[in-house]
Each structure stands twice: as C-alpha cells, then as structure tokens.
Protein backbone atom coordinates (compact mmCIF):
# COMPACT_ATOMS: atom_id res chain seq x y z
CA UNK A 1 118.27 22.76 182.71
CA UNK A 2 121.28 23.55 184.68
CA UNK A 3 119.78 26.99 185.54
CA UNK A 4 117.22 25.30 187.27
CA UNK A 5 119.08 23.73 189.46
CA UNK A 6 120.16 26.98 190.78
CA UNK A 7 116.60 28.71 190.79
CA UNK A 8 114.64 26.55 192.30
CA UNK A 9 116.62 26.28 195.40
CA UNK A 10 117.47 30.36 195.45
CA UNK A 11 113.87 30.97 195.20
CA UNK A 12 112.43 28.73 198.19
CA UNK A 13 115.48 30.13 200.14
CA UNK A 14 114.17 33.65 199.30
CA UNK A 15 110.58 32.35 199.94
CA UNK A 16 111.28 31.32 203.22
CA UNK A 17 113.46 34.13 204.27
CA UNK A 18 110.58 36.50 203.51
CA UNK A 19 108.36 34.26 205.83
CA UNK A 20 110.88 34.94 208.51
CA UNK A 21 110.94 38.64 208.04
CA UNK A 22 107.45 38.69 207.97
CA UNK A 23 107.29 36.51 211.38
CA UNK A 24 109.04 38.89 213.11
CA UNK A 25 107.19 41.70 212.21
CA UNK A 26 104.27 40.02 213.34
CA UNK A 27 105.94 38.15 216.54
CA UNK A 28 107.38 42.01 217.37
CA UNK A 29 104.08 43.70 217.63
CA UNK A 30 104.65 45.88 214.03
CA UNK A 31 100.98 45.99 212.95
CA UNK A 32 100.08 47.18 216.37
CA UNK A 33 98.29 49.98 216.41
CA UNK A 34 97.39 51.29 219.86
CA UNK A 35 95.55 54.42 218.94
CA UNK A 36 93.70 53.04 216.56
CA UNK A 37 92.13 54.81 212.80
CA UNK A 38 90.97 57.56 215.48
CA UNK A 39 94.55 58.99 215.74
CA UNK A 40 94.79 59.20 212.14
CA UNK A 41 91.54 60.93 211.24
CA UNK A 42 92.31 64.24 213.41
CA UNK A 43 96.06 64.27 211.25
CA UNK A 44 95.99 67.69 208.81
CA UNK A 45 95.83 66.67 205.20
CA UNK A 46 98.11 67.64 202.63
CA UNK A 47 97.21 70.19 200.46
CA UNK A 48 94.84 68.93 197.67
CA UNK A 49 93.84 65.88 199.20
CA UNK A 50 90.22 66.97 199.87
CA UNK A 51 87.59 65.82 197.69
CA UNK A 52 84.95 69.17 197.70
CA UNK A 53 81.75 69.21 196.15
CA UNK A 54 82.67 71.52 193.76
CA UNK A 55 85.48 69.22 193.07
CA UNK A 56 83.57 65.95 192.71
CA UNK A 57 81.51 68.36 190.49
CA UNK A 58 84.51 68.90 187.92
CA UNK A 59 85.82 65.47 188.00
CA UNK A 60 82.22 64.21 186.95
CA UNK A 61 82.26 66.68 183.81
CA UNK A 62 85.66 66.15 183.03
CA UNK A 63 84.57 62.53 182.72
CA UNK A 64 81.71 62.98 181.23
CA UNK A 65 83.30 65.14 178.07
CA UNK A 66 86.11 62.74 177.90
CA UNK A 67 83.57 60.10 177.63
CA UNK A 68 81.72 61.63 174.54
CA UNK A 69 85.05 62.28 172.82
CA UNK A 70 84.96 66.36 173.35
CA UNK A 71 87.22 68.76 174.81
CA UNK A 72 86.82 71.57 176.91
C-alpha cells in the first residue's frame, strides 16, 4: 500500500503536466496549418506509396489465395 502513496500522486502530476504541454501547443498556434491539405497533396510521394490498379489487382489475389489456404 505504501507504493500507492507514491503513484497516485506521480501520476496526476504527470497527468497534469501533459495537459500543460498540450496547452501550449494549442495556446502557441502548433496545429495551425495555414496552407491547408492543399499544400500537402502537390508534395512528391515516396517511392512505393502509390496504390495502381494493377497493384490493387495483386493485393486482392494475394488475399484471396491466402484466404482459401493456397500458395502461389
């Protein structure tokens, strides 16, 4: 029971000091985002981030044989 006298009060401190970060984040405009999803749309992918058709296509089958139990 002693241990709970010294985990209850550490965990509201770090409960509270969380809120605080999380205050000024918020209070110091850090979810701002002036440009808006429009800036991040015309970024270049990384390679292999794409989804293609032919893609799709393969993950679908791959599914599909791993589904019945088979292997390729």
């Amino acid at each position: 029971m002693d241990v709970l006298m010294f985990l209850a009060p550490t965990s509201v401190l770090l409960g509270l000091l969380g809120l605080a970060a999380f205050w000024w984040t918020v209070k110091n405009d850090q979810y701002d985002d002036p440009d808006g999803d429009a800036a991040n749309s015309r970024r270049p992918r990384g390679r292999g981030t794409s989804l293609t058709l032919a893609n799709y296509r393969s993950c679908i089958a791959s599914l599909v044989f791993l589904a019945r139990g088979e292997s390729r």
